[in-house]
N, C-alpha and C. Protein backbone atom coordinates (compact mmCIF):
# COMPACT_ATOMS: atom_id res chain seq x y z
N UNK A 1 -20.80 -48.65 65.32
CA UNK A 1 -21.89 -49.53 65.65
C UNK A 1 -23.05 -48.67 66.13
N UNK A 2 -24.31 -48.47 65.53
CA UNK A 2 -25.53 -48.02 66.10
C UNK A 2 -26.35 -49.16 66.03
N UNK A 3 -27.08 -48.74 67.74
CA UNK A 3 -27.94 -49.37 68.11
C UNK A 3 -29.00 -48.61 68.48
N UNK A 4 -30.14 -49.93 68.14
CA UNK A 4 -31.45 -48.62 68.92
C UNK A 4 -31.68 -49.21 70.21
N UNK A 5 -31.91 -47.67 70.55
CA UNK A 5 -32.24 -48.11 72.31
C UNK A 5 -33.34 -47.23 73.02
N UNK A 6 -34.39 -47.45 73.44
CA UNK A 6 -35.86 -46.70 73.88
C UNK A 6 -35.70 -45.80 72.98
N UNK A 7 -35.73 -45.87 71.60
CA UNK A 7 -36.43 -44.74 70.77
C UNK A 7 -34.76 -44.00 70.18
N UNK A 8 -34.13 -43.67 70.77
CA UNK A 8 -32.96 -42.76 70.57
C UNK A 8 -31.69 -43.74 70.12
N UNK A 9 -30.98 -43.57 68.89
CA UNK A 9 -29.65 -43.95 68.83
C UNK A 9 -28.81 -43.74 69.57
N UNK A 10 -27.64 -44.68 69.77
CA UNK A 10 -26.60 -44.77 70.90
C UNK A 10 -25.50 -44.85 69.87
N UNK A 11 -25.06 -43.88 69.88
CA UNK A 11 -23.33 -44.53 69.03
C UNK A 11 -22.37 -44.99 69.97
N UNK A 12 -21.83 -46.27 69.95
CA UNK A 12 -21.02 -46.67 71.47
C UNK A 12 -19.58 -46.27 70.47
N UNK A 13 -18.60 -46.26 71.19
CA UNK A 13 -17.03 -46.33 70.73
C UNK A 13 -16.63 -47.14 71.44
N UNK A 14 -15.08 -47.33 71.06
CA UNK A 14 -14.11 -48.27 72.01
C UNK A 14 -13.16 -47.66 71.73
N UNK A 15 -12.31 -47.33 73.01
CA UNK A 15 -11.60 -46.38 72.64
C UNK A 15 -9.95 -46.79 73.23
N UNK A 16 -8.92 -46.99 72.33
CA UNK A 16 -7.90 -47.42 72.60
C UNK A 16 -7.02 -46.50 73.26
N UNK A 17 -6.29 -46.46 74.59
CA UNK A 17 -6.08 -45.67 75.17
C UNK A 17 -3.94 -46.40 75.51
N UNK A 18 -3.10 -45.20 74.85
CA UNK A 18 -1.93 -45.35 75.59
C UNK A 18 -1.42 -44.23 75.83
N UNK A 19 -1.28 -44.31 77.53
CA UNK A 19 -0.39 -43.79 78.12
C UNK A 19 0.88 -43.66 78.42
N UNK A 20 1.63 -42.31 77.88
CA UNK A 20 3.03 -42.22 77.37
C UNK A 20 3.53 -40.74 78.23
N UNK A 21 4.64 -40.67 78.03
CA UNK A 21 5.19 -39.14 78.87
C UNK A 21 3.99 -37.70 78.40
N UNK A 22 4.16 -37.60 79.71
CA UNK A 22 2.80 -36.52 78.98
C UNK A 22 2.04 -36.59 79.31
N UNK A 23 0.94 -37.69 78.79
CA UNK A 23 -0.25 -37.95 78.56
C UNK A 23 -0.53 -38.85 79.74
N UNK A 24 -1.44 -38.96 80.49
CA UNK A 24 -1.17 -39.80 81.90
C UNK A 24 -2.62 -39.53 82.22
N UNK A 25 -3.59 -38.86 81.80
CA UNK A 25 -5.07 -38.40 82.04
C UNK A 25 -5.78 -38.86 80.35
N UNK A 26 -6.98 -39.53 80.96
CA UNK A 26 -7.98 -39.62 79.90
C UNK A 26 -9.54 -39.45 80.29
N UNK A 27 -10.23 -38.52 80.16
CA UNK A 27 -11.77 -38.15 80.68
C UNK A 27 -12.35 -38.88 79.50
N UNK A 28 -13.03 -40.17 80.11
CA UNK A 28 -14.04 -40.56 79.01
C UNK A 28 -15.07 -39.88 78.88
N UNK A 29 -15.67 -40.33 77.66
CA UNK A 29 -17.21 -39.17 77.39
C UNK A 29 -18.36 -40.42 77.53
N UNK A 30 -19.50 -40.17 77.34
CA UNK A 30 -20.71 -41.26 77.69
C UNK A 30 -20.64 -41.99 76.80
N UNK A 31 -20.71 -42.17 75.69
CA UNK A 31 -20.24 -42.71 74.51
C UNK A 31 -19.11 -43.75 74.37
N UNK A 32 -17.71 -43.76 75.34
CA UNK A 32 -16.99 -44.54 75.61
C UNK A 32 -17.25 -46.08 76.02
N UNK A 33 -18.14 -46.72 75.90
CA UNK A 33 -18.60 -48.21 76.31
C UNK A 33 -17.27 -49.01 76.48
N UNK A 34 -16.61 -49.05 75.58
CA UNK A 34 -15.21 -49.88 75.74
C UNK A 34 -14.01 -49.13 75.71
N UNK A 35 -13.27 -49.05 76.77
CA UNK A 35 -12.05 -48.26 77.28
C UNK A 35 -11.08 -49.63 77.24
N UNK A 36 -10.45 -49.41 75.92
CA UNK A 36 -8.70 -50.86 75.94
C UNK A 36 -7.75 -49.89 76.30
N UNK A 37 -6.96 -50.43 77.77
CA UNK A 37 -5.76 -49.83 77.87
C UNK A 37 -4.79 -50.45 77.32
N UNK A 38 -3.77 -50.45 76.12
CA UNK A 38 -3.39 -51.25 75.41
C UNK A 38 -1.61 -50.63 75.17
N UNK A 39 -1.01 -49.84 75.89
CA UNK A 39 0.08 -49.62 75.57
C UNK A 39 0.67 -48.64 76.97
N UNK A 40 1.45 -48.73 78.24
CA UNK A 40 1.68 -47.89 78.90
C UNK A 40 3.31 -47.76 79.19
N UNK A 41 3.80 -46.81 79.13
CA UNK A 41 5.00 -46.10 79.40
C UNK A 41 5.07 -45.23 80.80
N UNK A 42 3.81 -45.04 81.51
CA UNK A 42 3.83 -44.33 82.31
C UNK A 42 2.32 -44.37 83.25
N UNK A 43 2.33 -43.98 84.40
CA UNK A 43 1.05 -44.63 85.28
C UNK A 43 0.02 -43.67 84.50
N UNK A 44 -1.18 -43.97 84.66
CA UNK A 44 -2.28 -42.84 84.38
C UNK A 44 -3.28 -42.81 84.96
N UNK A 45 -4.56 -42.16 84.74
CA UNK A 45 -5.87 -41.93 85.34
C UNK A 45 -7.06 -42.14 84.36
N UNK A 46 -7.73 -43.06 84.38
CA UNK A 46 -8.99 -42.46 83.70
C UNK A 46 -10.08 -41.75 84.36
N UNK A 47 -10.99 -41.32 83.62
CA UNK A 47 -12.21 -40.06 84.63
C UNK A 47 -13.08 -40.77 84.31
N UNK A 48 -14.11 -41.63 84.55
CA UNK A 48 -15.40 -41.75 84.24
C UNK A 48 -16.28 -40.63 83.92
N UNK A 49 -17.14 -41.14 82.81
CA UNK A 49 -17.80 -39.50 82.65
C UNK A 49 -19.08 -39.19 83.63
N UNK A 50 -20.01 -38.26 83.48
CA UNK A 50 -20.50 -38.11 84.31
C UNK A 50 -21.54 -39.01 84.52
N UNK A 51 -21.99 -39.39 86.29
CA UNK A 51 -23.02 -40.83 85.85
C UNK A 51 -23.90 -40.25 85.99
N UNK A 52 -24.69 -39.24 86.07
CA UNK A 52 -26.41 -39.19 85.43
C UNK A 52 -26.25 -39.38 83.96
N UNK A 53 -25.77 -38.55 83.46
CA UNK A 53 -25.40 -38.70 81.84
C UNK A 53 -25.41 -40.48 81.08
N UNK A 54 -25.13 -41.05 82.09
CA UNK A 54 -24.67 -42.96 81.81
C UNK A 54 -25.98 -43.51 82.31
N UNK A 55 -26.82 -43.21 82.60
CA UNK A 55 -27.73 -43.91 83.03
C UNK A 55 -28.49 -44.97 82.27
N UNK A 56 -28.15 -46.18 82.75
CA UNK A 56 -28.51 -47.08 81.78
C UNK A 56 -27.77 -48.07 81.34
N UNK A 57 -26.41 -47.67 81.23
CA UNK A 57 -25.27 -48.21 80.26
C UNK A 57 -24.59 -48.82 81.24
N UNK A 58 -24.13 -49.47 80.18
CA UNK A 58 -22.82 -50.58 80.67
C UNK A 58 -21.37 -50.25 80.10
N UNK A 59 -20.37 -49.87 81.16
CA UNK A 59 -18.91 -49.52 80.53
C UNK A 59 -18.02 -51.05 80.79
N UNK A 60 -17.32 -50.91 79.71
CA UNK A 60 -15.87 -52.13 80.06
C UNK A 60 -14.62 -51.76 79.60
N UNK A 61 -13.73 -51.38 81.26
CA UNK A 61 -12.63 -50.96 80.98
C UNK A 61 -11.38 -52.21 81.32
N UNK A 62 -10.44 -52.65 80.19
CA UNK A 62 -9.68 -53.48 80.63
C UNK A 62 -7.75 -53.26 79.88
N UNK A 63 -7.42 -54.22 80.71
CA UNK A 63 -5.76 -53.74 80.50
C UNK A 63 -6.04 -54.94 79.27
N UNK A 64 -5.18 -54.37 77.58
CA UNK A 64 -5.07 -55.23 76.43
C UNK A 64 -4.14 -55.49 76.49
N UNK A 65 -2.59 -54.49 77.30
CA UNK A 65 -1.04 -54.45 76.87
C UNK A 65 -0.64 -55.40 77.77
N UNK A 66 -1.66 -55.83 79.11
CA UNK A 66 -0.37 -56.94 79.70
C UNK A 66 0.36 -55.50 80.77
N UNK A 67 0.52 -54.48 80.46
CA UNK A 67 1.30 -54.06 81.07
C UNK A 67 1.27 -53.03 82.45
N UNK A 68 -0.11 -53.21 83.20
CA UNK A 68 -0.75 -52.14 84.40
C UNK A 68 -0.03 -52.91 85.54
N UNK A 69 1.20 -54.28 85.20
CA UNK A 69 1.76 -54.53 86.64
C UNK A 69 2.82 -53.78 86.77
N UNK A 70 3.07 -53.34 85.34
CA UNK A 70 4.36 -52.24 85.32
C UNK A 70 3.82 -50.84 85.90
N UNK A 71 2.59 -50.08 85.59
CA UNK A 71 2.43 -49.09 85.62
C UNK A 71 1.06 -48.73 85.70
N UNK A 72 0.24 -48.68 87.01
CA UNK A 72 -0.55 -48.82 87.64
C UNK A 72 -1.81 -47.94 86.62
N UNK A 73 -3.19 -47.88 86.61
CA UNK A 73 -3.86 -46.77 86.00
C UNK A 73 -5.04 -47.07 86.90
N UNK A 74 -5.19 -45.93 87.40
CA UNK A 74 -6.08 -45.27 88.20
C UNK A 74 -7.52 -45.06 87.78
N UNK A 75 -8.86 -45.55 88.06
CA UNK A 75 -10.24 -45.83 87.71
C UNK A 75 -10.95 -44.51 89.17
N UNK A 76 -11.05 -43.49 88.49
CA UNK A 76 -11.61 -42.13 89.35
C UNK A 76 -13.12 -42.00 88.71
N UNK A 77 -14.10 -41.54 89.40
CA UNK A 77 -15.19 -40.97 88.86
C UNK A 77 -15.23 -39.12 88.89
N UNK A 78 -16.12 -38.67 88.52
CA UNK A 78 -16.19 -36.88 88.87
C UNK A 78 -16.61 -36.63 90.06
N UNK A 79 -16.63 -37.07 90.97
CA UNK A 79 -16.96 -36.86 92.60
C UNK A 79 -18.45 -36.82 92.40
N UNK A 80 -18.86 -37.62 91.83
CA UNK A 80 -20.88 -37.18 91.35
C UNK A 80 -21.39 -38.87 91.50
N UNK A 81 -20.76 -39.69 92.45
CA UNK A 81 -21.34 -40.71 92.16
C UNK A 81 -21.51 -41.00 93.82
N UNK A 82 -22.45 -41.83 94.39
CA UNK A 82 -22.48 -42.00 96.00
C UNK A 82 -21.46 -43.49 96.12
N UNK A 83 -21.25 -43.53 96.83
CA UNK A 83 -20.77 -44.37 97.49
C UNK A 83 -19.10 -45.16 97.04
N UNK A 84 -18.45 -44.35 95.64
CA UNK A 84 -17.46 -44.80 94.69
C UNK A 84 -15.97 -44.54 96.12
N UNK A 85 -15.26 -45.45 95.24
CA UNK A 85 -13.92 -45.56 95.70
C UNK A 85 -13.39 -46.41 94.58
N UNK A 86 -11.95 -45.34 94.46
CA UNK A 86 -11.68 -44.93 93.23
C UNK A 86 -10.72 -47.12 93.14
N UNK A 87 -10.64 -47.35 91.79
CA UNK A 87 -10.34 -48.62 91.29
C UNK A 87 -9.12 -48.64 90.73
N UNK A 88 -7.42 -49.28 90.50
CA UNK A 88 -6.50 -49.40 89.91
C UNK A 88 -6.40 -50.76 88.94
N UNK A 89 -6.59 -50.47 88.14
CA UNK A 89 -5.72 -51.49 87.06
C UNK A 89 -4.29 -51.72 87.45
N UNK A 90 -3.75 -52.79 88.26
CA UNK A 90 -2.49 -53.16 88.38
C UNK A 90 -1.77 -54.24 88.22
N UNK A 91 -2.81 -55.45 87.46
CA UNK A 91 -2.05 -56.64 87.26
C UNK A 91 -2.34 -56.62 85.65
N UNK A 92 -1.87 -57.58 85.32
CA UNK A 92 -1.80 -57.95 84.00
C UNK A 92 -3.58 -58.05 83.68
N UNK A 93 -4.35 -57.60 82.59
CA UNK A 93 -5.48 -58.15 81.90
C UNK A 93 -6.50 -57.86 82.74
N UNK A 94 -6.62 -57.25 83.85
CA UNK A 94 -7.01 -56.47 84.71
C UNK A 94 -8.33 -56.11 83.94
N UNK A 95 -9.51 -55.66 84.58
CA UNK A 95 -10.83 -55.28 83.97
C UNK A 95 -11.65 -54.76 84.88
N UNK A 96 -12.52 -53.88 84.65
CA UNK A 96 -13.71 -53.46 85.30
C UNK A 96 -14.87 -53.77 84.45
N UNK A 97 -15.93 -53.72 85.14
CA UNK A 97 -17.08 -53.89 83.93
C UNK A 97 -17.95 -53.01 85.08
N UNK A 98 -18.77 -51.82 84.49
CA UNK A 98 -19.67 -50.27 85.63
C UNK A 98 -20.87 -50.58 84.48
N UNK A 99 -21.92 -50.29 85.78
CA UNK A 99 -23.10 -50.07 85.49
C UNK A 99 -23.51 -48.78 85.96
N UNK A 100 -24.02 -47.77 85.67
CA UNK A 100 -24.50 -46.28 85.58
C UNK A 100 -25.86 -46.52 85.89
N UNK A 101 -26.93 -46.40 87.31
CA UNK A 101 -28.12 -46.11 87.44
C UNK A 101 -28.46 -44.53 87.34
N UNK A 102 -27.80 -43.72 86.96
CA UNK A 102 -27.51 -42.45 86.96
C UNK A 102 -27.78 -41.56 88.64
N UNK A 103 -27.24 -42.51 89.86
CA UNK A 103 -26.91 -41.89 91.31
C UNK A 103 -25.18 -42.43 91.41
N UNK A 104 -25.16 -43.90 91.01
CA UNK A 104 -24.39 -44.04 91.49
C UNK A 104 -23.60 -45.24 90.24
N UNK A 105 -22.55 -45.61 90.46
CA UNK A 105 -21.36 -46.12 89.41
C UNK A 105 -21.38 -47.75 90.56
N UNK A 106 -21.78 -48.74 89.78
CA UNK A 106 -21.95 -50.13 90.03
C UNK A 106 -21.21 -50.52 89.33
N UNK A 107 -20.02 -51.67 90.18
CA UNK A 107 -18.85 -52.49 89.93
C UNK A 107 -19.72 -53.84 89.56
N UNK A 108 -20.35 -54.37 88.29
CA UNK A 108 -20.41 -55.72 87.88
C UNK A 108 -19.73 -56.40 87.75
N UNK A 109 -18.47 -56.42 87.62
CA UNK A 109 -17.33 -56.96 87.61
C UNK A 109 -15.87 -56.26 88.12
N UNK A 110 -15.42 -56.43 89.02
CA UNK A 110 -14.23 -56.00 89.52
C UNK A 110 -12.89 -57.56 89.48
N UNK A 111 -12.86 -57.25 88.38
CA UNK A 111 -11.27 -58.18 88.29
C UNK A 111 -10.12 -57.47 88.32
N UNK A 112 -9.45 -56.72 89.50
CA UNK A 112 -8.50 -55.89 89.46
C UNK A 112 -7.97 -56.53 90.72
């Protein structure tokens, strides 16, 4: 999907994310707009990417599998945002929805 936005293309992704033995870390990139956690075997972390870099944007991260009451996943930023404390996905269908002023990482929606 491209969109135009003040002059510059945005390529957004959505990016389907399962966490399995092993794999338990995912660093999104700016580009990530939609983060589906959709399959977990094991707890994990996502990284928000960096928020000057996001400035502007709107992220939506949510549980698709039903399954973060089994196995918790952890919502961290890069220590670059003021005022953050870090967010868990732990019930079923669970969601965040972040806004990026590029100081700080805004919870528009916290359904967790």
């Amino acid at each position: 999907m491209d969109d135009k936005l003040f002059g510059t293309y945005l390529k957004a992704t959505t990016v389907q994310i399962a966490f399995e033995t092993g794999d338990i870390t995912y660093q999104m990139k700016p580009n990530d707009l939609l983060v589906r956690v959709n399959d977990l075997s094991i707890a994990g972390t996502i990284t928000l990417p960096p928020v000057v870099e996001c400035a502007g944007r709107i992220y939506s991260i949510r549980d698709c599998g039903g399954l973060t009451s089994s196995y918790n996943v952890t919502i961290q930023d890069k220590d670059d945002s003021r005022d953050w404390s870090d967010d868990t996905l732990d019930s079923a269908e669970d969601s965040l929805l972040l806004y990026s002023d590029g100081e700080k990482w805004h919870k528009i929606l916290d359904d967790t």
